[in-house]
PDB file of N, CA and C in Angstrom:
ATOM      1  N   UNK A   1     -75.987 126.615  61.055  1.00  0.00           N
ATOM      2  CA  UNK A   1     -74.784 126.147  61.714  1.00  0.00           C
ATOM      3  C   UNK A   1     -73.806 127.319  61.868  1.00  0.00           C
ATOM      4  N   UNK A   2     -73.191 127.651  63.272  1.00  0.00           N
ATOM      5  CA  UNK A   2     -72.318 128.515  63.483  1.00  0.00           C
ATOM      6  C   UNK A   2     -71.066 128.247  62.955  1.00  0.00           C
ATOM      7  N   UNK A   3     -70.653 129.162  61.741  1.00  0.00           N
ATOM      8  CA  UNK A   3     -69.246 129.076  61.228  1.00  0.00           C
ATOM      9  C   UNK A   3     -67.875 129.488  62.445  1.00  0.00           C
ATOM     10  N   UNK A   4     -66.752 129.149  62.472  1.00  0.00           N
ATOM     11  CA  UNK A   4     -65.801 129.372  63.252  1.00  0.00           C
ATOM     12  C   UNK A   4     -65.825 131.465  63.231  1.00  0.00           C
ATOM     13  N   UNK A   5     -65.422 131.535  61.627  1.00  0.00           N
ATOM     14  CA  UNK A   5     -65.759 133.077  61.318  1.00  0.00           C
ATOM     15  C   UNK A   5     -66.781 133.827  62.495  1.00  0.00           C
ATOM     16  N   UNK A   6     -68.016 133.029  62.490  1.00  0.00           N
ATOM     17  CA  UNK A   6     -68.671 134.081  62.840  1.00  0.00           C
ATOM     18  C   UNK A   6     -68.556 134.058  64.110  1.00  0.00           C
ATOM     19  N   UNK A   7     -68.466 132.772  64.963  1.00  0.00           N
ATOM     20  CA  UNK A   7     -67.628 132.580  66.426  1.00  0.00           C
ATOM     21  C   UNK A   7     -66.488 133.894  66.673  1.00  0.00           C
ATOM     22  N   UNK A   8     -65.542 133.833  66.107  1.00  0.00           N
ATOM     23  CA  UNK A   8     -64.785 135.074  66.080  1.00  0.00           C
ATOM     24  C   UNK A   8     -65.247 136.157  66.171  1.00  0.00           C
ATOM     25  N   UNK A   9     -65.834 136.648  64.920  1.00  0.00           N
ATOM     26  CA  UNK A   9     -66.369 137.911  65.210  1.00  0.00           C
ATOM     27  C   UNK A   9     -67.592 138.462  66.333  1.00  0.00           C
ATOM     28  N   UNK A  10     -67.847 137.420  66.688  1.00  0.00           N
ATOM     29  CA  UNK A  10     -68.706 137.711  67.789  1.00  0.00           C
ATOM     30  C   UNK A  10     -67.952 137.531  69.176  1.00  0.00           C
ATOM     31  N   UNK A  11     -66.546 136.854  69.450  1.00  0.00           N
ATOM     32  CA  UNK A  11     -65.675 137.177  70.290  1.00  0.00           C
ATOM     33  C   UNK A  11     -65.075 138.709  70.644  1.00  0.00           C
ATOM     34  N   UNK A  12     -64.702 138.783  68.965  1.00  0.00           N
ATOM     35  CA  UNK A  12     -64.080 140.583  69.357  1.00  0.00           C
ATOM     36  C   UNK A  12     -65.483 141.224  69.759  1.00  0.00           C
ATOM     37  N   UNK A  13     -66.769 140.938  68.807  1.00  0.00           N
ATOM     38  CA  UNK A  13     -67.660 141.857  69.786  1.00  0.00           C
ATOM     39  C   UNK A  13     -67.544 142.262  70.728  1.00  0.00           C
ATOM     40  N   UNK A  14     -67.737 141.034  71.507  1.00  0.00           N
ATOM     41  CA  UNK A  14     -67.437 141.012  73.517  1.00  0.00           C
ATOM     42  C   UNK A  14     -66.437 141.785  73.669  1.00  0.00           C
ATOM     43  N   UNK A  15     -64.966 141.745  73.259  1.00  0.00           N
ATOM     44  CA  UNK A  15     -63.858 142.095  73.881  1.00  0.00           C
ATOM     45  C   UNK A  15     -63.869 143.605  73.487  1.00  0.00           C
ATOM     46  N   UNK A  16     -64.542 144.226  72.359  1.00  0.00           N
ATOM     47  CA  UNK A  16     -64.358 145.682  71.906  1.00  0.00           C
ATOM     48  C   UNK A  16     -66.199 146.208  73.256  1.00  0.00           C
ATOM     49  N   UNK A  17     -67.224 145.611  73.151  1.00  0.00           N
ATOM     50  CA  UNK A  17     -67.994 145.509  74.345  1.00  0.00           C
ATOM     51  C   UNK A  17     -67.501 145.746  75.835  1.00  0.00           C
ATOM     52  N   UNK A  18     -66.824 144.952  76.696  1.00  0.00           N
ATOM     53  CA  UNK A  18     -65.771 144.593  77.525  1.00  0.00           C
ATOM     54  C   UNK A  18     -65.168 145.751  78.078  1.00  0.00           C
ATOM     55  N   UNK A  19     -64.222 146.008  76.594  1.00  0.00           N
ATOM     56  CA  UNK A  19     -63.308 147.032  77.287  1.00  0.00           C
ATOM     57  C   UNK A  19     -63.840 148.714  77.183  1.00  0.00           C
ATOM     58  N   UNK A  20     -65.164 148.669  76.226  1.00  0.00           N
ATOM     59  CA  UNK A  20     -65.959 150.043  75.704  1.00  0.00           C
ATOM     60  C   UNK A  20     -66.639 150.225  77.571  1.00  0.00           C
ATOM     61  N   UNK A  21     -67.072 149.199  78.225  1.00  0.00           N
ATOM     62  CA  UNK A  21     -67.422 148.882  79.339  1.00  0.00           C
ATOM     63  C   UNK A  21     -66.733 149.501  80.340  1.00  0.00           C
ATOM     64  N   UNK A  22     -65.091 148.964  80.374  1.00  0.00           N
ATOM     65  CA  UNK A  22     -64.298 148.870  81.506  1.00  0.00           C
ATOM     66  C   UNK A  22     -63.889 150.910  81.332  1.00  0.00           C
ATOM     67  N   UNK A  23     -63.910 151.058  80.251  1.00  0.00           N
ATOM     68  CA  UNK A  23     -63.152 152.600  79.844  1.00  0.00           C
ATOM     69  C   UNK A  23     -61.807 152.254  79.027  1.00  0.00           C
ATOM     70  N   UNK A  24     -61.170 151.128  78.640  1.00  0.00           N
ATOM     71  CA  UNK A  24     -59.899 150.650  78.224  1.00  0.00           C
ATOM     72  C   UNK A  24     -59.923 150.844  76.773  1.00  0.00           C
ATOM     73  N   UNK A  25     -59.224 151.803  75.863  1.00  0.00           N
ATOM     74  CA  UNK A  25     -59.336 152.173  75.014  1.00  0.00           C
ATOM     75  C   UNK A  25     -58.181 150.984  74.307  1.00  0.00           C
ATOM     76  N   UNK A  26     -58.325 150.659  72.718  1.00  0.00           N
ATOM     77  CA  UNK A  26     -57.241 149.660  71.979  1.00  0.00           C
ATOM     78  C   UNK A  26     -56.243 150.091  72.458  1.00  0.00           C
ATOM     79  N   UNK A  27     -55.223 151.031  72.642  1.00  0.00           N
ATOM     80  CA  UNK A  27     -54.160 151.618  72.833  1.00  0.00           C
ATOM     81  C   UNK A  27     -53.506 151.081  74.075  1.00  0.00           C
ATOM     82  N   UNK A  28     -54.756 151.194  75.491  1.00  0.00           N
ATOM     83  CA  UNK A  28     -54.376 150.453  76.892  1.00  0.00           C
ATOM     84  C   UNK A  28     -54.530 149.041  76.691  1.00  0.00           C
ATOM     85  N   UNK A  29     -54.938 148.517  76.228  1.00  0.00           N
ATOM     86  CA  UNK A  29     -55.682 146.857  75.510  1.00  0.00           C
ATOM     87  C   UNK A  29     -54.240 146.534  75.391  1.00  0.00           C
ATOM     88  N   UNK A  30     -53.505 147.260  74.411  1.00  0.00           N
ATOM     89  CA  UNK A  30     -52.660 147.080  73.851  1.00  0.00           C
ATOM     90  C   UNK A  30     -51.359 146.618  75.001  1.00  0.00           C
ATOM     91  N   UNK A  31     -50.949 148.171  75.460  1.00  0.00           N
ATOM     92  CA  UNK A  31     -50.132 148.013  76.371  1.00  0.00           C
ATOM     93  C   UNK A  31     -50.190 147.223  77.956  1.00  0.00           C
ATOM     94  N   UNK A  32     -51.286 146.865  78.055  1.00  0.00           N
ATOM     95  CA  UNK A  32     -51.754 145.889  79.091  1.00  0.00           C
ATOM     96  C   UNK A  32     -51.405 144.490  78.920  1.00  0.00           C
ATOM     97  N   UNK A  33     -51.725 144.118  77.145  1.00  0.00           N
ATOM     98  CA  UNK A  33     -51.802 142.576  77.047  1.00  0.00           C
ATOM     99  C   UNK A  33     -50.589 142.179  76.733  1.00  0.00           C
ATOM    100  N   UNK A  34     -49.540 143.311  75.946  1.00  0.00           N
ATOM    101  CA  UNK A  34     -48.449 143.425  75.326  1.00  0.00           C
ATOM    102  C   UNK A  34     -49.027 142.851  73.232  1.00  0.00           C
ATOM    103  N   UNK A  35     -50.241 142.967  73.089  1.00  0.00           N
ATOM    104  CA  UNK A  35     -50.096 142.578  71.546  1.00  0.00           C
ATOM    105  C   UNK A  35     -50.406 144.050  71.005  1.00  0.00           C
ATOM    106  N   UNK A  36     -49.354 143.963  69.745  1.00  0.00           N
ATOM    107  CA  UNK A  36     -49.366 144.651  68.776  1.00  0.00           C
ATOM    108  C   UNK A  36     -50.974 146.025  68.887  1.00  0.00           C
ATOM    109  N   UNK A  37     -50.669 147.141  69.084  1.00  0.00           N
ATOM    110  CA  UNK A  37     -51.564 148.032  68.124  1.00  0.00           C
ATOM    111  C   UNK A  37     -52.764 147.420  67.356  1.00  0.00           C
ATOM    112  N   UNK A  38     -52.077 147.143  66.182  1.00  0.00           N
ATOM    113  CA  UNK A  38     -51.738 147.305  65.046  1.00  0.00           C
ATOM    114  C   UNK A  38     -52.970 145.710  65.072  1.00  0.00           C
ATOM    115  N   UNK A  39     -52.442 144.502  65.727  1.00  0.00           N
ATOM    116  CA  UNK A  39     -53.055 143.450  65.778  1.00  0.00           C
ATOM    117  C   UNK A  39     -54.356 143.570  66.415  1.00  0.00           C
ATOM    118  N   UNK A  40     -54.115 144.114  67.961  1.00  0.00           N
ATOM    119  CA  UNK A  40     -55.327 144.502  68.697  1.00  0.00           C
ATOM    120  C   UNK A  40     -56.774 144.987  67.655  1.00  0.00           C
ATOM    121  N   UNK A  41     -56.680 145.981  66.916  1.00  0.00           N
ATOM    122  CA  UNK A  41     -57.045 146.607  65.942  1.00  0.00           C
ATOM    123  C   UNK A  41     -57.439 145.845  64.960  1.00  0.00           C
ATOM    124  N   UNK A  42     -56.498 145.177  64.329  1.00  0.00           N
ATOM    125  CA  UNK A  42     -57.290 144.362  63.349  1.00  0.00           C
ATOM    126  C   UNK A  42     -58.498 143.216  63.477  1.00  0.00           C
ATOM    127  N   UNK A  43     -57.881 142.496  64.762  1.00  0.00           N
ATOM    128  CA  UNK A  43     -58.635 141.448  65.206  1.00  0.00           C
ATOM    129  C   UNK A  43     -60.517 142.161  65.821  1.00  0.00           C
ATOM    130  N   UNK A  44     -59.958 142.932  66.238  1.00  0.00           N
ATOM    131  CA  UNK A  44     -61.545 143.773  66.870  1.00  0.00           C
ATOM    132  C   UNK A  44     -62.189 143.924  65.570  1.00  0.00           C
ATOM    133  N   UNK A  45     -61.272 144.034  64.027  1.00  0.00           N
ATOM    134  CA  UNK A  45     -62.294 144.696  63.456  1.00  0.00           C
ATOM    135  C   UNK A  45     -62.611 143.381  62.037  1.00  0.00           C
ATOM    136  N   UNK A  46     -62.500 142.149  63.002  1.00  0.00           N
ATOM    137  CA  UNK A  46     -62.765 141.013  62.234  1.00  0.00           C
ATOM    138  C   UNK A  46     -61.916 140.883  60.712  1.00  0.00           C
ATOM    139  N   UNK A  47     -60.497 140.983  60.962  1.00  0.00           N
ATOM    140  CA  UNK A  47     -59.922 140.934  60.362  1.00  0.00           C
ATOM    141  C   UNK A  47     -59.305 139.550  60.401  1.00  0.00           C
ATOM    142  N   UNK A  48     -58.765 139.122  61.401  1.00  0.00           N
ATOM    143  CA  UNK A  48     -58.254 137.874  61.789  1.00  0.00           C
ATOM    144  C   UNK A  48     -59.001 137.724  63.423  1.00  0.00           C
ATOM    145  N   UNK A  49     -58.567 135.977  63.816  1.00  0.00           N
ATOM    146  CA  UNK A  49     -59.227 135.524  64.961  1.00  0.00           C
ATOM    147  C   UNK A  49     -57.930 135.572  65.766  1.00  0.00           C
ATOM    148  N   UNK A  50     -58.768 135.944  67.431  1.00  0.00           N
ATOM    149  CA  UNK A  50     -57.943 135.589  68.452  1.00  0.00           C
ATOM    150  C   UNK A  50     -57.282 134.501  68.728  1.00  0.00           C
ATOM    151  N   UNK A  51     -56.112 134.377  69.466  1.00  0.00           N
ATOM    152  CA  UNK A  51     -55.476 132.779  69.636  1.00  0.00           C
ATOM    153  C   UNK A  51     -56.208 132.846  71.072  1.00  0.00           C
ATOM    154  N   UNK A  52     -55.680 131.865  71.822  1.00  0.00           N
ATOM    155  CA  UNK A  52     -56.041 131.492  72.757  1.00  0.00           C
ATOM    156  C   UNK A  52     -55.475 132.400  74.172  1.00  0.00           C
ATOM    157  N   UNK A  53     -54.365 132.449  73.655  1.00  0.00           N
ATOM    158  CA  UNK A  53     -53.054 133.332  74.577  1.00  0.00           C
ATOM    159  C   UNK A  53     -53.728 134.930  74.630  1.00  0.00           C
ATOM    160  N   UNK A  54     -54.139 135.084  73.509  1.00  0.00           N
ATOM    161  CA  UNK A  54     -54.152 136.504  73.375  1.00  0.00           C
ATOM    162  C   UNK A  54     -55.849 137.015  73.900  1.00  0.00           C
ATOM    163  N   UNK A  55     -56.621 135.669  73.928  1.00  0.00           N
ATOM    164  CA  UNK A  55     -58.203 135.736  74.677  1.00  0.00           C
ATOM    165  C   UNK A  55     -57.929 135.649  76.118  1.00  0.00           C
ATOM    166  N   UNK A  56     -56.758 134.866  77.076  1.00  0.00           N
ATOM    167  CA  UNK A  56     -56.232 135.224  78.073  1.00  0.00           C
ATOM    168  C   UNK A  56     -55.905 136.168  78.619  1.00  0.00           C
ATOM    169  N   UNK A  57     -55.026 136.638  77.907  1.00  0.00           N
ATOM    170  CA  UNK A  57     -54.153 138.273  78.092  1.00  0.00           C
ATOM    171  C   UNK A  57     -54.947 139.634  78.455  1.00  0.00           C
ATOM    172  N   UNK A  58     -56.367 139.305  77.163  1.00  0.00           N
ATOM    173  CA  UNK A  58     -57.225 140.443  77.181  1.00  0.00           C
ATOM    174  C   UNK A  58     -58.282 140.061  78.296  1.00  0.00           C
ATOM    175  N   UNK A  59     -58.810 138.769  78.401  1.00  0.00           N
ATOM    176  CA  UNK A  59     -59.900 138.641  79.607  1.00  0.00           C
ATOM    177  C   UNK A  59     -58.935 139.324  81.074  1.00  0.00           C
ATOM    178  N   UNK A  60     -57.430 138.901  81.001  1.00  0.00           N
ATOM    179  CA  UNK A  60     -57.157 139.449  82.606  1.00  0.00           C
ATOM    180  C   UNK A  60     -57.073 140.912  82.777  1.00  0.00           C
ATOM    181  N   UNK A  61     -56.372 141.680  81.392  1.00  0.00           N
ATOM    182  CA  UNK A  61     -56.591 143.242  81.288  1.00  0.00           C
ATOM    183  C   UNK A  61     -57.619 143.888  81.621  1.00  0.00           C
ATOM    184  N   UNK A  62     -59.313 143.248  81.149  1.00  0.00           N
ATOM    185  CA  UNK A  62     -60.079 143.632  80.724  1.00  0.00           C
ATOM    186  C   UNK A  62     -60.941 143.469  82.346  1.00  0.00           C
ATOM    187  N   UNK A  63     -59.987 142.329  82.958  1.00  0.00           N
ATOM    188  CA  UNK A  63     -60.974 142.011  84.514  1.00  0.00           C
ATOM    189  C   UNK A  63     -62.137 141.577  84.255  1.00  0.00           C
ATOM    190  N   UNK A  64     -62.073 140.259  83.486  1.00  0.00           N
ATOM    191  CA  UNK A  64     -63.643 139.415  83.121  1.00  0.00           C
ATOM    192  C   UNK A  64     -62.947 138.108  83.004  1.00  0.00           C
ATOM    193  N   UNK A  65     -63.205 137.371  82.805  1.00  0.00           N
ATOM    194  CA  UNK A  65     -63.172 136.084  82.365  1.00  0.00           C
ATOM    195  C   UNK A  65     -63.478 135.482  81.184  1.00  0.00           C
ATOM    196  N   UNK A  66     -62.183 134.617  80.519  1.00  0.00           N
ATOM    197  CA  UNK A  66     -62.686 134.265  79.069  1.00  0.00           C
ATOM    198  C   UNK A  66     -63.853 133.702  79.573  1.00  0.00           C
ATOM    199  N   UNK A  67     -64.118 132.585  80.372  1.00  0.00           N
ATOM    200  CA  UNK A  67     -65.761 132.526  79.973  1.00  0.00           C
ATOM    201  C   UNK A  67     -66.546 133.212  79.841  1.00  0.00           C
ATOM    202  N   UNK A  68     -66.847 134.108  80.290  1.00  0.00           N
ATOM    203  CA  UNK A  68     -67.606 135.328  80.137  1.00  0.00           C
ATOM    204  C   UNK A  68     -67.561 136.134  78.919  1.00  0.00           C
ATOM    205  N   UNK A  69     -66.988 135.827  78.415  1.00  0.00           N
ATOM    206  CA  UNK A  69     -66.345 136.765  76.893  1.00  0.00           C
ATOM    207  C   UNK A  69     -67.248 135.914  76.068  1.00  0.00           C
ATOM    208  N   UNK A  70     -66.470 134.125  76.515  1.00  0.00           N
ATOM    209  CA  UNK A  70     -67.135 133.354  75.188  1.00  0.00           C
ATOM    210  C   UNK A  70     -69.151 133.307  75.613  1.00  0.00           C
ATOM    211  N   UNK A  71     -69.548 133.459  76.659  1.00  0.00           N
ATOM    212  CA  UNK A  71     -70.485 133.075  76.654  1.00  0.00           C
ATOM    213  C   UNK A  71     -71.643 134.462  76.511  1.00  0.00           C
ATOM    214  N   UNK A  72     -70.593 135.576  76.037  1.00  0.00           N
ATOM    215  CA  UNK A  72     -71.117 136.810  75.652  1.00  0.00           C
ATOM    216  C   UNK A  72     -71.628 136.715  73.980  1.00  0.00           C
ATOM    217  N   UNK A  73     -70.438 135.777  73.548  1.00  0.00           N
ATOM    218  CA  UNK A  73     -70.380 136.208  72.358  1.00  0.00           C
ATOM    219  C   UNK A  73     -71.702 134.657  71.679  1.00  0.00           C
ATOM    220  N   UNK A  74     -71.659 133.562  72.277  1.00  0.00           N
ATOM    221  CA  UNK A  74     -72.475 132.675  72.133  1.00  0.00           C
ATOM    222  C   UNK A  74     -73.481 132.843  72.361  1.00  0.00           C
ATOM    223  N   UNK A  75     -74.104 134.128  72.916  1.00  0.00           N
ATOM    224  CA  UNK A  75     -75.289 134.412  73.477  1.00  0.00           C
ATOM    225  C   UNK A  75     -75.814 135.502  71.882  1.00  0.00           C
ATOM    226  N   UNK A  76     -74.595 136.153  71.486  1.00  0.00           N
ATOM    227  CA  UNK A  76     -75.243 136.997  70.112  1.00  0.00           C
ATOM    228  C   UNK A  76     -75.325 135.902  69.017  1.00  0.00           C
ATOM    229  N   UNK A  77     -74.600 134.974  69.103  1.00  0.00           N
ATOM    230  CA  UNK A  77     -75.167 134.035  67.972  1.00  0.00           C
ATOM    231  C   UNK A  77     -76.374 133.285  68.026  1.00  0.00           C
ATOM    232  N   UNK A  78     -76.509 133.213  68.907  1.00  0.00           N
ATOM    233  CA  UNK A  78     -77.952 132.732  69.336  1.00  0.00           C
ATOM    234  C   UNK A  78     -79.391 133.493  68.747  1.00  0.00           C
ATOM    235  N   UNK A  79     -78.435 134.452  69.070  1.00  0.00           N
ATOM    236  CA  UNK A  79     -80.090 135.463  68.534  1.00  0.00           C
ATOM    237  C   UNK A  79     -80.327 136.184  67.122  1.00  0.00           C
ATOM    238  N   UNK A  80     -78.313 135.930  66.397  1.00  0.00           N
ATOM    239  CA  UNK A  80     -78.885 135.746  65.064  1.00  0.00           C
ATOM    240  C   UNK A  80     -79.093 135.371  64.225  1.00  0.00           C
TER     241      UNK A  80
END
Protein backbone atom coordinates (compact mmCIF):
# COMPACT_ATOMS: atom_id res chain seq x y z
CA UNK A 1 0.00 0.00 0.00
CA UNK A 2 1.27 3.46 -1.10
CA UNK A 3 1.98 5.61 2.02
CA UNK A 4 1.06 9.49 1.54
CA UNK A 5 5.12 9.87 2.46
CA UNK A 6 6.08 8.03 -0.28
CA UNK A 7 3.41 9.79 -2.72
CA UNK A 8 5.38 12.90 -1.82
CA UNK A 9 8.57 11.95 -2.30
CA UNK A 10 7.98 10.67 -5.48
CA UNK A 11 6.21 14.10 -6.38
CA UNK A 12 9.43 16.14 -5.65
CA UNK A 13 11.09 13.41 -7.75
CA UNK A 14 9.12 14.65 -10.79
CA UNK A 15 9.43 18.29 -9.91
CA UNK A 16 13.48 18.14 -9.14
CA UNK A 17 13.18 15.65 -12.73
CA UNK A 18 10.98 18.49 -14.47
CA UNK A 19 12.93 21.28 -13.80
CA UNK A 20 16.67 19.17 -14.11
CA UNK A 21 14.72 18.78 -17.68
CA UNK A 22 13.53 22.32 -18.35
CA UNK A 23 17.34 23.80 -17.22
CA UNK A 24 15.47 25.65 -14.05
CA UNK A 25 17.78 25.48 -11.30
CA UNK A 26 16.00 25.65 -7.21
CA UNK A 27 17.07 29.24 -7.16
CA UNK A 28 14.77 30.12 -10.61
CA UNK A 29 12.04 27.50 -9.12
CA UNK A 30 12.25 29.71 -6.47
CA UNK A 31 11.94 33.10 -7.90
CA UNK A 32 9.39 31.99 -10.51
CA UNK A 33 6.91 30.36 -7.99
CA UNK A 34 7.67 33.02 -5.30
CA UNK A 35 8.31 30.02 -2.41
CA UNK A 36 10.97 30.30 -0.11
CA UNK A 37 14.71 29.01 -1.15
CA UNK A 38 14.99 27.61 1.68
CA UNK A 39 11.38 25.63 1.34
CA UNK A 40 11.85 24.86 -2.40
CA UNK A 41 14.95 22.95 -1.10
CA UNK A 42 13.68 21.24 1.60
CA UNK A 43 10.60 19.87 0.04
CA UNK A 44 12.76 18.44 -3.11
CA UNK A 45 14.79 16.86 -0.58
CA UNK A 46 11.78 15.02 1.12
CA UNK A 47 11.81 16.92 3.95
CA UNK A 48 8.23 18.08 4.01
CA UNK A 49 5.22 17.65 1.31
CA UNK A 50 4.00 20.01 -1.29
CA UNK A 51 0.59 21.88 -0.74
CA UNK A 52 -1.47 22.08 -3.46
CA UNK A 53 -0.80 25.89 -4.28
CA UNK A 54 2.73 25.35 -4.34
CA UNK A 55 2.28 21.94 -6.96
CA UNK A 56 0.44 24.73 -9.08
CA UNK A 57 2.95 27.43 -8.93
CA UNK A 58 5.77 24.94 -9.82
CA UNK A 59 3.79 22.87 -12.66
CA UNK A 60 3.17 26.58 -14.40
CA UNK A 61 7.04 27.67 -13.83
CA UNK A 62 8.15 24.44 -14.82
CA UNK A 63 5.63 24.49 -18.19
CA UNK A 64 4.06 20.91 -17.46
CA UNK A 65 1.09 20.17 -15.87
CA UNK A 66 0.31 19.00 -12.35
CA UNK A 67 -1.09 16.07 -14.01
CA UNK A 68 1.80 15.22 -15.51
CA UNK A 69 3.92 15.64 -12.43
CA UNK A 70 1.38 13.42 -10.48
CA UNK A 71 1.23 10.83 -13.07
CA UNK A 72 5.14 10.93 -13.25
CA UNK A 73 5.46 10.31 -9.89
CA UNK A 74 2.56 7.39 -9.76
CA UNK A 75 4.25 5.78 -12.47
CA UNK A 76 7.69 5.38 -10.02
CA UNK A 77 5.55 3.92 -7.44
CA UNK A 78 4.38 1.52 -9.49
CA UNK A 79 7.54 0.06 -10.23
CA UNK A 80 8.66 0.04 -6.72
Amino acid sequence: MTTANQLSDRLADAIRDAASTAGVSQRELSARTGIPLVNINRKLNHGTPFNAIELGAISEALGTSLVDLALKAERQLVRA
